[in-house]
N, C-alpha and C. Protein backbone atom coordinates (compact mmCIF):
# COMPACT_ATOMS: atom_id res chain seq x y z
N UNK A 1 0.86 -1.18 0.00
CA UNK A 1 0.00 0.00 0.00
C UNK A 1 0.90 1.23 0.00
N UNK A 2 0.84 2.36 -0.99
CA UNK A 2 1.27 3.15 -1.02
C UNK A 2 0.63 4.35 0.00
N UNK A 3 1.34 5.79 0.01
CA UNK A 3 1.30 6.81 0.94
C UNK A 3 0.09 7.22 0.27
N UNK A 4 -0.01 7.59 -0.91
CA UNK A 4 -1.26 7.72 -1.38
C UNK A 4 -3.14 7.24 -0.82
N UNK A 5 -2.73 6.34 -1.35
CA UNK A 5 -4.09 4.83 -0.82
C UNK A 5 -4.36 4.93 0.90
N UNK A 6 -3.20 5.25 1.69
CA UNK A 6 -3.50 5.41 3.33
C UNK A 6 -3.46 6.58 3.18
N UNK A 7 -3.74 7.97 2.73
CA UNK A 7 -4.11 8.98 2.85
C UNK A 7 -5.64 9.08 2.44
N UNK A 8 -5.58 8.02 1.47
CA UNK A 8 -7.31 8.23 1.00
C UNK A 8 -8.25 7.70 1.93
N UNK A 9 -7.70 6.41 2.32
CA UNK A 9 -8.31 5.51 3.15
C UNK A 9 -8.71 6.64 4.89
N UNK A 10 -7.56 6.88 4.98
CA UNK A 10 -7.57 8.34 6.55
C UNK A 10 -9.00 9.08 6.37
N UNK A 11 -8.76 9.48 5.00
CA UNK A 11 -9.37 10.92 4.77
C UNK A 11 -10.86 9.89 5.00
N UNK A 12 -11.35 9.11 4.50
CA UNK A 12 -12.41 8.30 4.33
C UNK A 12 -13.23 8.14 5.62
N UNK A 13 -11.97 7.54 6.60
CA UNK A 13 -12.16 7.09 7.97
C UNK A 13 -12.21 8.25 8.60
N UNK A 14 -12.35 9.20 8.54
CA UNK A 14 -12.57 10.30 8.97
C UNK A 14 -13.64 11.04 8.58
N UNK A 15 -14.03 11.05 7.05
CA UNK A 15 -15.39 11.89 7.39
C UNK A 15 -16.63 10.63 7.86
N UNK A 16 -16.52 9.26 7.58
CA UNK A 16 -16.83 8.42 8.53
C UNK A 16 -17.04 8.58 10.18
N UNK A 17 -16.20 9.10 10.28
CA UNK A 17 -15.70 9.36 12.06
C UNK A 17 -17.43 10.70 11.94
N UNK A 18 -16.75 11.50 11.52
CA UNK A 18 -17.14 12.92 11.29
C UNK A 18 -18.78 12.92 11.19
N UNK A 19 -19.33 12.36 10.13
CA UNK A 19 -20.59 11.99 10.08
C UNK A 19 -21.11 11.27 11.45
N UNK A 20 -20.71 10.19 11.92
CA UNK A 20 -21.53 9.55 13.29
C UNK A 20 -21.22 10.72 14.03
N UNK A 21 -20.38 11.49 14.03
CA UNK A 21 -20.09 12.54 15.21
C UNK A 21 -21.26 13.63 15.31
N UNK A 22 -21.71 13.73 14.44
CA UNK A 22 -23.13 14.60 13.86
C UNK A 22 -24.27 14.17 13.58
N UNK A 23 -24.24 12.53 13.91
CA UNK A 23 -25.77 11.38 13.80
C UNK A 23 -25.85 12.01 15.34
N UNK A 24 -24.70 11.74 16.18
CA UNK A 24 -25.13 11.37 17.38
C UNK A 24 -25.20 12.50 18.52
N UNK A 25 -25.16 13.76 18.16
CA UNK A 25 -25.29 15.09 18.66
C UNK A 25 -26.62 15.91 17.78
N UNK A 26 -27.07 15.64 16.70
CA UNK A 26 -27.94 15.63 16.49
C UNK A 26 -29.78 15.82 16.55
N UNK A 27 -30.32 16.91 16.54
CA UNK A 27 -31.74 16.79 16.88
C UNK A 27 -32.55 16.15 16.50
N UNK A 28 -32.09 15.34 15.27
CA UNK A 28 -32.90 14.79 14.22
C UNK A 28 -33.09 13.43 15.16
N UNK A 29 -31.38 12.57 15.56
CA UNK A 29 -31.35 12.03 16.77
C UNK A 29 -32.24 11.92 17.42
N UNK A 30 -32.16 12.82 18.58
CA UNK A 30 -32.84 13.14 19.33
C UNK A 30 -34.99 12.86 19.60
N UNK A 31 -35.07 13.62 18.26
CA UNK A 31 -36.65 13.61 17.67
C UNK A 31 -36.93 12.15 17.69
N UNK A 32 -36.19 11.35 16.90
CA UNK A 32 -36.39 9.79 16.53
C UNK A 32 -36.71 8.90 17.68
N UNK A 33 -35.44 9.52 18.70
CA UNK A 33 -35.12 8.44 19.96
C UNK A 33 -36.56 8.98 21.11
N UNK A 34 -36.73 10.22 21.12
CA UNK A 34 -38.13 10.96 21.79
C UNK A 34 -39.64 10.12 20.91
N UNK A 35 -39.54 9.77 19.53
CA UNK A 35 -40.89 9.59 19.37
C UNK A 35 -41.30 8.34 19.72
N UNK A 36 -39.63 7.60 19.58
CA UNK A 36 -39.84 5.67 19.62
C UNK A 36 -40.14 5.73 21.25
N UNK A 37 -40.18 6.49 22.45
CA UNK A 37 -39.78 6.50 23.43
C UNK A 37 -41.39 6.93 23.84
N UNK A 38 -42.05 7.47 23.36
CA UNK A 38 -43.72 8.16 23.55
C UNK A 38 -44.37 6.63 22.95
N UNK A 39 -43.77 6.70 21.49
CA UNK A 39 -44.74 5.41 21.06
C UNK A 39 -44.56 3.82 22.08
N UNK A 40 -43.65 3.57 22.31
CA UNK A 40 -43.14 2.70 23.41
C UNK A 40 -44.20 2.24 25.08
N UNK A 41 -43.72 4.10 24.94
CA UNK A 41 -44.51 3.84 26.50
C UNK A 41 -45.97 4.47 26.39
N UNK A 42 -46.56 4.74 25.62
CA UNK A 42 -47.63 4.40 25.58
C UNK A 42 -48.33 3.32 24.96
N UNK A 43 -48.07 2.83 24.41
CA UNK A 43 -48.31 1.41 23.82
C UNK A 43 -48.08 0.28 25.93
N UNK A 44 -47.59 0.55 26.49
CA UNK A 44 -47.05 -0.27 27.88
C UNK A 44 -48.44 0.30 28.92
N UNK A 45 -48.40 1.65 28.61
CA UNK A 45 -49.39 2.22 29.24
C UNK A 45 -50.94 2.18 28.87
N UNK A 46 -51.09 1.68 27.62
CA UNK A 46 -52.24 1.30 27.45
C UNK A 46 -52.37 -0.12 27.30
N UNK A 47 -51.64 -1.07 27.29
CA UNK A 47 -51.52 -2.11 27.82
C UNK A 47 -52.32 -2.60 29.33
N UNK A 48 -51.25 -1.74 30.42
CA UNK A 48 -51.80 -1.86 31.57
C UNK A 48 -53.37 -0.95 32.30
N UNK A 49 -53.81 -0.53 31.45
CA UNK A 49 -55.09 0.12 30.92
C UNK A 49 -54.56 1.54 32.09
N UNK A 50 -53.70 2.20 32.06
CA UNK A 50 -53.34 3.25 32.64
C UNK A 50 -54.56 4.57 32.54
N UNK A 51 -55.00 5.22 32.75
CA UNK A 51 -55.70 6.39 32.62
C UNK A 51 -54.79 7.44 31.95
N UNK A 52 -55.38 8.54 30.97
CA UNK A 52 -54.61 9.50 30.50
C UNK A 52 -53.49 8.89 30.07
N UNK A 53 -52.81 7.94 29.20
CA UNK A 53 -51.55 7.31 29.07
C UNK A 53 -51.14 8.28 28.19
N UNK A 54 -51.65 8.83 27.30
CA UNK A 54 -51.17 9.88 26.27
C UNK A 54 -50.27 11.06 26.72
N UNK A 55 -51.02 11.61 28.12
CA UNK A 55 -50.25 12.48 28.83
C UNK A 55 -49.26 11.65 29.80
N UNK A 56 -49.50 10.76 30.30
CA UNK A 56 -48.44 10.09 31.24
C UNK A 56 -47.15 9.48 30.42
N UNK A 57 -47.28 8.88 28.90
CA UNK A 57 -46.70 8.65 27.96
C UNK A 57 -45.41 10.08 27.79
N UNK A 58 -46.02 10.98 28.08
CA UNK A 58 -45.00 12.24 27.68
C UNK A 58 -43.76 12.12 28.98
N UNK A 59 -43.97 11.72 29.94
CA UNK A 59 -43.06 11.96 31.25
C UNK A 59 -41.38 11.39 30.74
N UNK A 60 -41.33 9.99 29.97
CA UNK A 60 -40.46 9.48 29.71
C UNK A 60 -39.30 10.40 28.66
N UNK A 61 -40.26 10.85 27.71
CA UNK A 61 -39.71 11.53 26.40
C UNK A 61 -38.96 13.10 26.96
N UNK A 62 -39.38 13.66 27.96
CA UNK A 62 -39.24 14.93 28.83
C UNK A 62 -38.33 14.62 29.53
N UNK A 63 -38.42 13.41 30.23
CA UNK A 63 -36.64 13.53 30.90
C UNK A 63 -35.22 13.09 29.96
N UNK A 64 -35.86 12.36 28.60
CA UNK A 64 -34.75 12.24 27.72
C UNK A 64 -34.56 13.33 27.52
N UNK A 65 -35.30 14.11 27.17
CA UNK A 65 -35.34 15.56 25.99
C UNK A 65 -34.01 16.30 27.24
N UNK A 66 -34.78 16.68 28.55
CA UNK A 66 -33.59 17.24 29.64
C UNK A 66 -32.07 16.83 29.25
N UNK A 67 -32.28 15.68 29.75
CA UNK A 67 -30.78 14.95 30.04
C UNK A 67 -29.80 15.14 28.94
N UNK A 68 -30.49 15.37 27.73
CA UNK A 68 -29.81 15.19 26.58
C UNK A 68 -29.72 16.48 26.20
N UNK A 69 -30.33 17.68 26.70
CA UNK A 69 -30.07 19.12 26.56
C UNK A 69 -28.69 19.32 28.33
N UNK A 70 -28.50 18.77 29.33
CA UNK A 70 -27.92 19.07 30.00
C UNK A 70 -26.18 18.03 29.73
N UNK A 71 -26.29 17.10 29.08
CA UNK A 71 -25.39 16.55 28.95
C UNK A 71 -23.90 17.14 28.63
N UNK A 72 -24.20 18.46 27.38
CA UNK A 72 -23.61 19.34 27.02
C UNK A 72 -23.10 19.62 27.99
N UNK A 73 -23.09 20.38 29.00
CA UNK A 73 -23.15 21.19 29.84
C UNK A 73 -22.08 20.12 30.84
N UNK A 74 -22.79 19.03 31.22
CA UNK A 74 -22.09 18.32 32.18
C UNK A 74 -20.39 17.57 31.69
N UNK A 75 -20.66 17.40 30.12
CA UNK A 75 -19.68 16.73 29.71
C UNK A 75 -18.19 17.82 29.76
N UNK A 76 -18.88 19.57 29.22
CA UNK A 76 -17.82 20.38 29.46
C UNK A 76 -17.44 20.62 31.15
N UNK A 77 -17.94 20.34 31.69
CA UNK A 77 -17.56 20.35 33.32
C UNK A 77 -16.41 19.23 33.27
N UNK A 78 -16.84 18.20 33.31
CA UNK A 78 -16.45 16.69 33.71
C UNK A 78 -14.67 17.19 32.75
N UNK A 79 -14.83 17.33 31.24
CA UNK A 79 -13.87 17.56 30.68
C UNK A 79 -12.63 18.60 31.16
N UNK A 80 -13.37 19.68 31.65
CA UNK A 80 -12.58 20.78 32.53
C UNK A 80 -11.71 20.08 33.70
N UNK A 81 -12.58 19.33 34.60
CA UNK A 81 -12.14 18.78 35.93
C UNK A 81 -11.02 17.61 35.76
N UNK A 82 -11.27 16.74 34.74
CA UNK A 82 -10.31 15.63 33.79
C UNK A 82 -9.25 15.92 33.34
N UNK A 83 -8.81 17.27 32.84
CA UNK A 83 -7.50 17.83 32.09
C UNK A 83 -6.99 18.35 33.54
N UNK A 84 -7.53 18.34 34.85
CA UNK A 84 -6.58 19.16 35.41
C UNK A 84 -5.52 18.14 36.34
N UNK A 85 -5.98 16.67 35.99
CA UNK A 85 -5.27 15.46 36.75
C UNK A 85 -4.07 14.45 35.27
């Protein structure tokens, strides 16, 4: 294999890299993993003949939606506190 062919191959494996890096930070993400997560648990909740499951169905999708808006936030902390050891 020439210098060539492992430069192409890099460059490849990299916008590879690059793309999942932007699946997975993503709102589009996000939207997908929130709707399978409503349809899920309400489908469980009307199962167990829950009352209002439509609104109780939302509780699950609301603490993803949080966690995944505060993660940001926590990961630049955690990262700050990590470089100083």
């Amino acid at each position: 294999m020439n210098v060539e062919e492992t430069i192409i191959q890099i460059q490849e494996r990299n916008k590879k890299v690059e793309s999942d890096k932007a699946w997975e930070v993503s709102w589009s993400r996000r939207i997908v993993i929130a709707v399978f997560t409503y349809i899920i648990a309400e489908v469980w909740l009307l199962i167990i003949k829950e009352p209002n499951s439509w609104v109780k169905a939302v509780v699950p999708v609301a603490g993803y939606i949080l966690s995944t808006l505060s993660l940001g936030s926590i990961r630049k902390f955690w990262i700050k506190i990590y470089d100083k050891y």
